[in-house]
C-alpha atoms as a PDB file:
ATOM      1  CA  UNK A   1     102.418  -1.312 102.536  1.00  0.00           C
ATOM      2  CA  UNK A   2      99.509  -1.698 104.833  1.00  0.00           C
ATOM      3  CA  UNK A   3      98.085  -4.771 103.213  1.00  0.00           C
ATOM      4  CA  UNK A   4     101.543  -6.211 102.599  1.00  0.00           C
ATOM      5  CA  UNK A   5     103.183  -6.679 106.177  1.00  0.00           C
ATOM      6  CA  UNK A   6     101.890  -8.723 108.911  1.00  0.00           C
ATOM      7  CA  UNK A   7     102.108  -5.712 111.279  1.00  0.00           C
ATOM      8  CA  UNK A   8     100.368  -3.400 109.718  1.00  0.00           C
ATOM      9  CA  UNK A   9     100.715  -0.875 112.051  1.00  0.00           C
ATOM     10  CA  UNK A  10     104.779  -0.814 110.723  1.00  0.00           C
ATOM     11  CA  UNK A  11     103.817   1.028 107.560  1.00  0.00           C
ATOM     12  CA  UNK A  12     104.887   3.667 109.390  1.00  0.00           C
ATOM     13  CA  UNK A  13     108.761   3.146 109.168  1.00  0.00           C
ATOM     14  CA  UNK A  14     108.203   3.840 105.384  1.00  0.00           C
ATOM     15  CA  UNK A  15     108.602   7.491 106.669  1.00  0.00           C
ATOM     16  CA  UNK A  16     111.765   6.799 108.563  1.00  0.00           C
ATOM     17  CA  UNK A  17     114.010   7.014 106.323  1.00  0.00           C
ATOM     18  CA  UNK A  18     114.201  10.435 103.491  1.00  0.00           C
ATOM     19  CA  UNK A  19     118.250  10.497 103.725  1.00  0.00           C
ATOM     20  CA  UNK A  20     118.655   7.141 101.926  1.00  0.00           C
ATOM     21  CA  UNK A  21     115.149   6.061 101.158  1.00  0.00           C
ATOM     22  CA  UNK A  22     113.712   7.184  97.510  1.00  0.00           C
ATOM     23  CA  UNK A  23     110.623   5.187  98.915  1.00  0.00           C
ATOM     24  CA  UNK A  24     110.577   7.345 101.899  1.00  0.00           C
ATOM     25  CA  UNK A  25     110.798  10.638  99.856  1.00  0.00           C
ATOM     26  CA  UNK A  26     108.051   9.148  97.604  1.00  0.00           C
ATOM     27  CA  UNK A  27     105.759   8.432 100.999  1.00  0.00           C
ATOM     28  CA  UNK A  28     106.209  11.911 101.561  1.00  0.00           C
ATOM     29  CA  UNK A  29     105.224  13.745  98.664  1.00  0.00           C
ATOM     30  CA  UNK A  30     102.171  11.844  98.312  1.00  0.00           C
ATOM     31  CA  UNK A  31      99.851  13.358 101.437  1.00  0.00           C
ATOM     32  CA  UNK A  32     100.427  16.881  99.929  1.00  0.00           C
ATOM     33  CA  UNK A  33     100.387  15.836  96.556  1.00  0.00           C
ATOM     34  CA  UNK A  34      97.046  14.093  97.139  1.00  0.00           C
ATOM     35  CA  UNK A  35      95.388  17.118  98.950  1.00  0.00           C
ATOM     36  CA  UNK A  36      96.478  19.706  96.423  1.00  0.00           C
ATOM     37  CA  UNK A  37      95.087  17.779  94.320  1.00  0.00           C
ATOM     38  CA  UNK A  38      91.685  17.548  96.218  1.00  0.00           C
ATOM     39  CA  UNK A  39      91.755  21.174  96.663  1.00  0.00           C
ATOM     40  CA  UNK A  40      92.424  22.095  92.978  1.00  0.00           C
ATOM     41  CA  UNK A  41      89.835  20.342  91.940  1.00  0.00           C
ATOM     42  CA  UNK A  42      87.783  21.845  94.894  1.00  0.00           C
ATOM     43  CA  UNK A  43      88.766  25.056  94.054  1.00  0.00           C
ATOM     44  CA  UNK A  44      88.617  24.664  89.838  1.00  0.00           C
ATOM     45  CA  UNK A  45      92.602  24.686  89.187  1.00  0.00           C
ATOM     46  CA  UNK A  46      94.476  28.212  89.906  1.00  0.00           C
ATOM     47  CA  UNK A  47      97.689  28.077  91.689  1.00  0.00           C
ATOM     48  CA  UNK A  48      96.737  24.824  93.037  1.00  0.00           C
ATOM     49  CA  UNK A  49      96.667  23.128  90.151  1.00  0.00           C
ATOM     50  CA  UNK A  50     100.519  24.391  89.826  1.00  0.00           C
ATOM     51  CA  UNK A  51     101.610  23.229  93.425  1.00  0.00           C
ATOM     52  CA  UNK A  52     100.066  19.835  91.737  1.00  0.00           C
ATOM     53  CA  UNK A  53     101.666  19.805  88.813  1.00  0.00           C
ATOM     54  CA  UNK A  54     104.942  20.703  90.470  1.00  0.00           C
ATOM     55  CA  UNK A  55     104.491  17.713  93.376  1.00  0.00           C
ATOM     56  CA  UNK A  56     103.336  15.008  91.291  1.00  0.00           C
ATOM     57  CA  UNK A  57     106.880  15.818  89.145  1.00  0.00           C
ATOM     58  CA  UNK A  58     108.488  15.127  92.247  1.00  0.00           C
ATOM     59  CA  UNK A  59     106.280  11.910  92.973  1.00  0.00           C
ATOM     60  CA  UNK A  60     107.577  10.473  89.660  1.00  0.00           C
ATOM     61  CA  UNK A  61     110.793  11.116  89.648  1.00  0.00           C
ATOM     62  CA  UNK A  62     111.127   9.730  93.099  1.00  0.00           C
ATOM     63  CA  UNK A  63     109.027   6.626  92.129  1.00  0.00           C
ATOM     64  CA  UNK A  64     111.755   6.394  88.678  1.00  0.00           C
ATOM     65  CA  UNK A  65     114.446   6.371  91.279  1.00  0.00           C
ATOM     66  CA  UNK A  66     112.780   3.579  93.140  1.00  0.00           C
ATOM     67  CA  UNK A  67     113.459   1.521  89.960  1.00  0.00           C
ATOM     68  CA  UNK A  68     116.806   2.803  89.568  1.00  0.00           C
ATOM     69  CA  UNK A  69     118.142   1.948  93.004  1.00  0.00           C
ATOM     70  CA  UNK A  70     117.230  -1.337  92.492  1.00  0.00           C
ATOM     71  CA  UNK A  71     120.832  -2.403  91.949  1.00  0.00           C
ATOM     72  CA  UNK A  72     119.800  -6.305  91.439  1.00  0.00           C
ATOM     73  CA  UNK A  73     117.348  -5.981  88.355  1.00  0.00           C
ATOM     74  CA  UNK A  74     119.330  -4.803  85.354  1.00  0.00           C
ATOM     75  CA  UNK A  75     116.099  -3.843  83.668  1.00  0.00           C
ATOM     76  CA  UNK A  76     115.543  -1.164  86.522  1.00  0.00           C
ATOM     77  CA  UNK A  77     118.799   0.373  87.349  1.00  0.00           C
ATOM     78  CA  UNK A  78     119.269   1.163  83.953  1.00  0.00           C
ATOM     79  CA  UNK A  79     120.278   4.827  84.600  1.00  0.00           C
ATOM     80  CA  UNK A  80     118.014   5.843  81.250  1.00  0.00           C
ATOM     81  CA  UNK A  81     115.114   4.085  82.930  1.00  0.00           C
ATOM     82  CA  UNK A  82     114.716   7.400  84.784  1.00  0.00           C
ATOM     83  CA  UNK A  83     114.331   9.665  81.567  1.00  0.00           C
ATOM     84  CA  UNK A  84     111.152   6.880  80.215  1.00  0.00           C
ATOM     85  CA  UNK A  85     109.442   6.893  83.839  1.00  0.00           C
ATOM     86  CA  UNK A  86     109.243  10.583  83.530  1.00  0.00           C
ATOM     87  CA  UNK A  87     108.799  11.139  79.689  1.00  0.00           C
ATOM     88  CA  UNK A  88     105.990   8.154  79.840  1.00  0.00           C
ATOM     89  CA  UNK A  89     104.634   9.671  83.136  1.00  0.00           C
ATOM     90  CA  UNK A  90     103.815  12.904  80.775  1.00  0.00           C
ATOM     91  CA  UNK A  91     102.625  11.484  78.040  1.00  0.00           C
ATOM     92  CA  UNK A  92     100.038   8.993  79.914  1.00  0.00           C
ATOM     93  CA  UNK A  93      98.952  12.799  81.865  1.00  0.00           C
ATOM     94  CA  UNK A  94      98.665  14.401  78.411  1.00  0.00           C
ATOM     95  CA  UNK A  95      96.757  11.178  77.231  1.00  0.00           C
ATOM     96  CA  UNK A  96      94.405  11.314  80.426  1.00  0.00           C
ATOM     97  CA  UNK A  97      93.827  14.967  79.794  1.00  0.00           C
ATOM     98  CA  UNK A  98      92.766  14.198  76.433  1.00  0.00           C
ATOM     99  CA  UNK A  99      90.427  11.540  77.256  1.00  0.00           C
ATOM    100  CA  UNK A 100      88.755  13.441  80.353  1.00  0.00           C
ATOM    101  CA  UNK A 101      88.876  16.687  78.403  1.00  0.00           C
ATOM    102  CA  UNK A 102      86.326  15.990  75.167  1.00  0.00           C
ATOM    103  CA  UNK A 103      87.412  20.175  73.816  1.00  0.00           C
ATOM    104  CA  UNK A 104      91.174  20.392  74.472  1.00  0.00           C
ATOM    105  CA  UNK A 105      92.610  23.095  72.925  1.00  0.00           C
ATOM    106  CA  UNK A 106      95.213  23.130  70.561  1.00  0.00           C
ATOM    107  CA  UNK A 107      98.406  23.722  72.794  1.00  0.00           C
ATOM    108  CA  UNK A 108      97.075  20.722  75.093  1.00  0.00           C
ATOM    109  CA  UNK A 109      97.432  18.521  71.678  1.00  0.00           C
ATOM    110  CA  UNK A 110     100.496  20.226  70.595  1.00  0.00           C
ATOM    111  CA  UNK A 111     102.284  19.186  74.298  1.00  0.00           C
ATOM    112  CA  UNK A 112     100.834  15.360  73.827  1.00  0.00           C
ATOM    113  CA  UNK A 113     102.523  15.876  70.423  1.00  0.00           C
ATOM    114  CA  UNK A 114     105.668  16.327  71.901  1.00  0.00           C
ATOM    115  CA  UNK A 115     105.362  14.025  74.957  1.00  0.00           C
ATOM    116  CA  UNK A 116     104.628  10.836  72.808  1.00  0.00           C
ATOM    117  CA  UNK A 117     107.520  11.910  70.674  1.00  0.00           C
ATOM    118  CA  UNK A 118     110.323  12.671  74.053  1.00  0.00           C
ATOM    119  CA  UNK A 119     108.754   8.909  75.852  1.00  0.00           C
ATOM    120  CA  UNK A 120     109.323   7.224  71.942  1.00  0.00           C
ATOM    121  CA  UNK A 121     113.018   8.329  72.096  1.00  0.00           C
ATOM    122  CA  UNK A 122     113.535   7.744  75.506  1.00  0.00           C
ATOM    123  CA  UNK A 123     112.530   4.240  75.117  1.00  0.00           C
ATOM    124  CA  UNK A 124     114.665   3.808  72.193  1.00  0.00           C
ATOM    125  CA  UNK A 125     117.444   5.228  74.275  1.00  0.00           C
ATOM    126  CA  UNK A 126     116.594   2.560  77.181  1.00  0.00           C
ATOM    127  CA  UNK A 127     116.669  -0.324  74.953  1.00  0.00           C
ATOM    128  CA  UNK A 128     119.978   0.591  73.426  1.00  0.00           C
ATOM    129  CA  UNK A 129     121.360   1.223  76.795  1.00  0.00           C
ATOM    130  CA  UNK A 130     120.347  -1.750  78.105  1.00  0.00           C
ATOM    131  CA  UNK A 131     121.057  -3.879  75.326  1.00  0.00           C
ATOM    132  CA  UNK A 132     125.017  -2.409  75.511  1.00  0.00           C
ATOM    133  CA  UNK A 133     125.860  -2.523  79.378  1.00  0.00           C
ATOM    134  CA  UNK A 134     124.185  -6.724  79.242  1.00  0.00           C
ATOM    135  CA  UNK A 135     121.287  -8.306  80.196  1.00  0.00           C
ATOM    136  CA  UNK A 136     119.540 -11.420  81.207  1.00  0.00           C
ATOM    137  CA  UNK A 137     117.729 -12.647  77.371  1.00  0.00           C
ATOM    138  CA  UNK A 138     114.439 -12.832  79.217  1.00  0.00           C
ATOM    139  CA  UNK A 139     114.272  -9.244  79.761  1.00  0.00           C
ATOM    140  CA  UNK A 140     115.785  -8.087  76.508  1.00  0.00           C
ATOM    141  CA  UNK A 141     113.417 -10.682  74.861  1.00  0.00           C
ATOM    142  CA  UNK A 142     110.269  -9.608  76.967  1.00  0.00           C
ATOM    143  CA  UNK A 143     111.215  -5.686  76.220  1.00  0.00           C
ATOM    144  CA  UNK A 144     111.517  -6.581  72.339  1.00  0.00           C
ATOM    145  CA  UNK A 145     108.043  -8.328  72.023  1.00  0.00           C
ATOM    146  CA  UNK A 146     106.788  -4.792  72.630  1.00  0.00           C
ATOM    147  CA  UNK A 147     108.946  -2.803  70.309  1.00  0.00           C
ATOM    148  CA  UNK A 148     106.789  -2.804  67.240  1.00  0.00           C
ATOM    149  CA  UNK A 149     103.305  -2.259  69.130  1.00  0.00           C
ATOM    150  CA  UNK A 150     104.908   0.629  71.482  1.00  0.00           C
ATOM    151  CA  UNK A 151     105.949   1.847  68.323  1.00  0.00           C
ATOM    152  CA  UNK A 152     102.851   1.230  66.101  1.00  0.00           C
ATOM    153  CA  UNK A 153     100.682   2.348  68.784  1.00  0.00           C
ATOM    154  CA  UNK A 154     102.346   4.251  71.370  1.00  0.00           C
ATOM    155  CA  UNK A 155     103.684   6.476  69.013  1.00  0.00           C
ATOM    156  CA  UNK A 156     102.824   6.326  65.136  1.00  0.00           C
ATOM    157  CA  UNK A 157      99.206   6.079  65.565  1.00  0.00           C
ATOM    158  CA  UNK A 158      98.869   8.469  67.994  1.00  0.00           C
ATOM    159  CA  UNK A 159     101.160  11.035  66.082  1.00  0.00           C
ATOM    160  CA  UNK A 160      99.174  10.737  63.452  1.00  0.00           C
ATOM    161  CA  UNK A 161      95.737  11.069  65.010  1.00  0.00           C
ATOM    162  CA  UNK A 162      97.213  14.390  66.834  1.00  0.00           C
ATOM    163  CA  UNK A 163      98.285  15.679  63.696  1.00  0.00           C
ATOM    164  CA  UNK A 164      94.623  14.998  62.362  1.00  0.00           C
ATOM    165  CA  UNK A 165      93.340  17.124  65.103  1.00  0.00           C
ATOM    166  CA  UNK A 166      95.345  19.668  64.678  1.00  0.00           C
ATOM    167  CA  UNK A 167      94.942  19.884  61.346  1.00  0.00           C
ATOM    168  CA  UNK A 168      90.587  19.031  61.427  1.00  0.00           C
ATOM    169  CA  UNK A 169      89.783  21.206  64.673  1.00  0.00           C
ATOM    170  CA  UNK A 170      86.156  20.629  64.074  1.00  0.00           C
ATOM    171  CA  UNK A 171      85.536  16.670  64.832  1.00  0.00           C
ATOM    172  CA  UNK A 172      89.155  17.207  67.186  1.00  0.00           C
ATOM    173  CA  UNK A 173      87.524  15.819  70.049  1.00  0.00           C
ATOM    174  CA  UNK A 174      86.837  12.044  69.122  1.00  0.00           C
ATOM    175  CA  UNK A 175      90.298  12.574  67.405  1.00  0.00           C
ATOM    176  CA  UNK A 176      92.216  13.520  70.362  1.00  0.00           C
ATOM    177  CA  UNK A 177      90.149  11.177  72.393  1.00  0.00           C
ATOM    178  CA  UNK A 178      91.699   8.173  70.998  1.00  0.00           C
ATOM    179  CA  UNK A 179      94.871   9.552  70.424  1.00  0.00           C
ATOM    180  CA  UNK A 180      95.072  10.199  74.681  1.00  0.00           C
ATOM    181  CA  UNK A 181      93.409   6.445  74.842  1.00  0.00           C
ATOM    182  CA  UNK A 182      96.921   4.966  72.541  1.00  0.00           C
ATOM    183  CA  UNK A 183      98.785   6.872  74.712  1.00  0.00           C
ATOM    184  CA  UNK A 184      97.808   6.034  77.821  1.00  0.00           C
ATOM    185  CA  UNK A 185      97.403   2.294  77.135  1.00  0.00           C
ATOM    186  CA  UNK A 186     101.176   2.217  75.730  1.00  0.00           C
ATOM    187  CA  UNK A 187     102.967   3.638  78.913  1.00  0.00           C
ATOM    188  CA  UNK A 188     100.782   1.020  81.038  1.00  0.00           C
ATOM    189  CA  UNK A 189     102.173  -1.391  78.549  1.00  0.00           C
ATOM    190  CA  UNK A 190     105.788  -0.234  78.842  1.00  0.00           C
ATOM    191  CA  UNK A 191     105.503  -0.075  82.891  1.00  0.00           C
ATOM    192  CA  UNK A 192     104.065  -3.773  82.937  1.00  0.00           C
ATOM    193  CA  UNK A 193     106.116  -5.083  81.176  1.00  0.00           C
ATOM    194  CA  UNK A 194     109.466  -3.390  82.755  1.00  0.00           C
ATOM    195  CA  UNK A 195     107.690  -4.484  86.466  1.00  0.00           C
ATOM    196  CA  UNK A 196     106.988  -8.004  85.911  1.00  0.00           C
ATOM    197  CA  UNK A 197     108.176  -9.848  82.419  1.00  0.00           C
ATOM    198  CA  UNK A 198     111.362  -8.059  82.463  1.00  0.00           C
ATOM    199  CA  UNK A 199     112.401  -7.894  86.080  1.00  0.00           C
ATOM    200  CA  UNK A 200     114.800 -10.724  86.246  1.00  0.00           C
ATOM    201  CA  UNK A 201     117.582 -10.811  89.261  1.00  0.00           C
ATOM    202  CA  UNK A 202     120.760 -10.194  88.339  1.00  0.00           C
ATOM    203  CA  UNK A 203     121.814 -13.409  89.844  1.00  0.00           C
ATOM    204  CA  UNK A 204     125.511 -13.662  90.498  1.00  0.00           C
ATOM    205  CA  UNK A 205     129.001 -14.694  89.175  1.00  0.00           C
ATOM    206  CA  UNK A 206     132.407 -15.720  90.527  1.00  0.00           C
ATOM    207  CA  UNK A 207     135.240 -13.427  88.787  1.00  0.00           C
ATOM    208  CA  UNK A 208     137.892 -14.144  90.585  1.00  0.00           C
ATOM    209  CA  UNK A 209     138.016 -18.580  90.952  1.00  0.00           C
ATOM    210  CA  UNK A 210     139.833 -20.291  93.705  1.00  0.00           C
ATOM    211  CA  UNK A 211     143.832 -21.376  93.088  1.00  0.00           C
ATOM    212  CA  UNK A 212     142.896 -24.763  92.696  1.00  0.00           C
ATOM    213  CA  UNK A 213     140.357 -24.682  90.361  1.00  0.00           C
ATOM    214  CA  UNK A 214     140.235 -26.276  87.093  1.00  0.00           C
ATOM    215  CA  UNK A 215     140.070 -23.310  85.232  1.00  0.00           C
ATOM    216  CA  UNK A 216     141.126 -19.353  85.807  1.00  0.00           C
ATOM    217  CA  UNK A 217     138.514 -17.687  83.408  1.00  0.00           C
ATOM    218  CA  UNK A 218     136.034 -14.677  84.736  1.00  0.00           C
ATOM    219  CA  UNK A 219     132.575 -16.091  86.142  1.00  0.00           C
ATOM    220  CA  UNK A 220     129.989 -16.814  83.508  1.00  0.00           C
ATOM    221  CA  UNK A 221     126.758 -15.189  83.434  1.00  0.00           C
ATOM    222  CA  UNK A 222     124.817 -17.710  82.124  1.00  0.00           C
ATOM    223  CA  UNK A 223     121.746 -16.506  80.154  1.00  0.00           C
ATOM    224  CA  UNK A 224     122.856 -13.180  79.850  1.00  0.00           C
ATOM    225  CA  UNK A 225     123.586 -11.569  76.215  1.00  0.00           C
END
């Protein structure tokens, strides 16, 4: 916010706000979340690393409700949109862990297991969602282009190389390694894609036409499916 105004200084009315503000609430968690997660790794995990785990939850989901709100971007307020945020959010941490932890055990794997497997139905559940309640093509088209390879890749391959490691505990490392790289790389592709390619405005539409128009249909939405 600081580098985006031209009063800097004004980055402080992001805090003004929790009642109606998911932005606000999102602005708040972060200074704890960020020193808890300073002094965890300080301190070599403990409690702390719970209080961390349990605030950067809440930093999620607040930053999923961000998208939500945003009443003028079908491809955000999408009320499953919140379920993929959150189920992507864990499987990029369990993807993360893998890649900055070479010797994960076996229940680390077993939760990126199931992670990749909850953000793989959630984004099924997305698509179908959005495809039903309508939706500007471009962002239906941009969200398809990435079907197969969040499927290929997001999911299948790294399935399969956590099922190798499972199964191979000796080499597991290099295993899990670039099963936590797929996964990783596939929720930055989902978020990118969802942010930018996909965010088109809803735009607007005239249901109810004047008397003396020519004709008394509902408004068009032109370029929607």
């Amino acid at each position: 916010v600081w580098l985006e105004i031209g009063r800097p200084w004004r980055f402080l009315h992001v805090f003004f706000h929790p009642q109606t503000s998911w932005m606000t609430r999102e602005a708040l968690v972060a200074p704890p979340l960020l020193l808890s997660l300073a002094a965890a790794a300080w301190q070599g995990g403990g409690m702390l690393a719970v209080i961390v785990l349990l605030l950067a939850a809440v930093f999620v989901y607040c930053q999923a409700r961000m998208l939500r709100a945003s009443r003028g971007i079908p491809a955000w307020r999408a009320p499953r949109i919140v379920a993929l945020m959150l189920a992507t959010a864990l499987a990029e941490g369990s993807g993360a862990f893998l890649i900055l932890t070479p010797r994960a055990g076996a229940v680390m794997i077993v939760l990126a297991l199931v992670a990749v497997a909850l953000r793989s139905i959630a984004w099924t559940a997305y698509g179908r969602q959005l495809a039903q309640s309508g939706a500007p093509l471009g962002a239906l088209a941009a969200l398809r282009a990435i079907d197969m390879p969040v499927l290929a890749f997001g999911t299948v391959a790294p399935a399969a190389l956590l099922l190798a490691a499972l199964a191979f505990p000796a080499p597991a490392g290099p295993i899990a390694l670039a099963a936590g790289a797929l996964a990783l790389a596939a929720g930055w592709l989902i978020k990118l894609v969802i942010v930018t390619r996909a965010a088109f405005n809803q735009g607007f539409a005239l249901p109810h036409l004047p008397r003396l128009s020519p004709g008394r249909d509902a408004g068009a939405r032109p370029g929607w499916s």
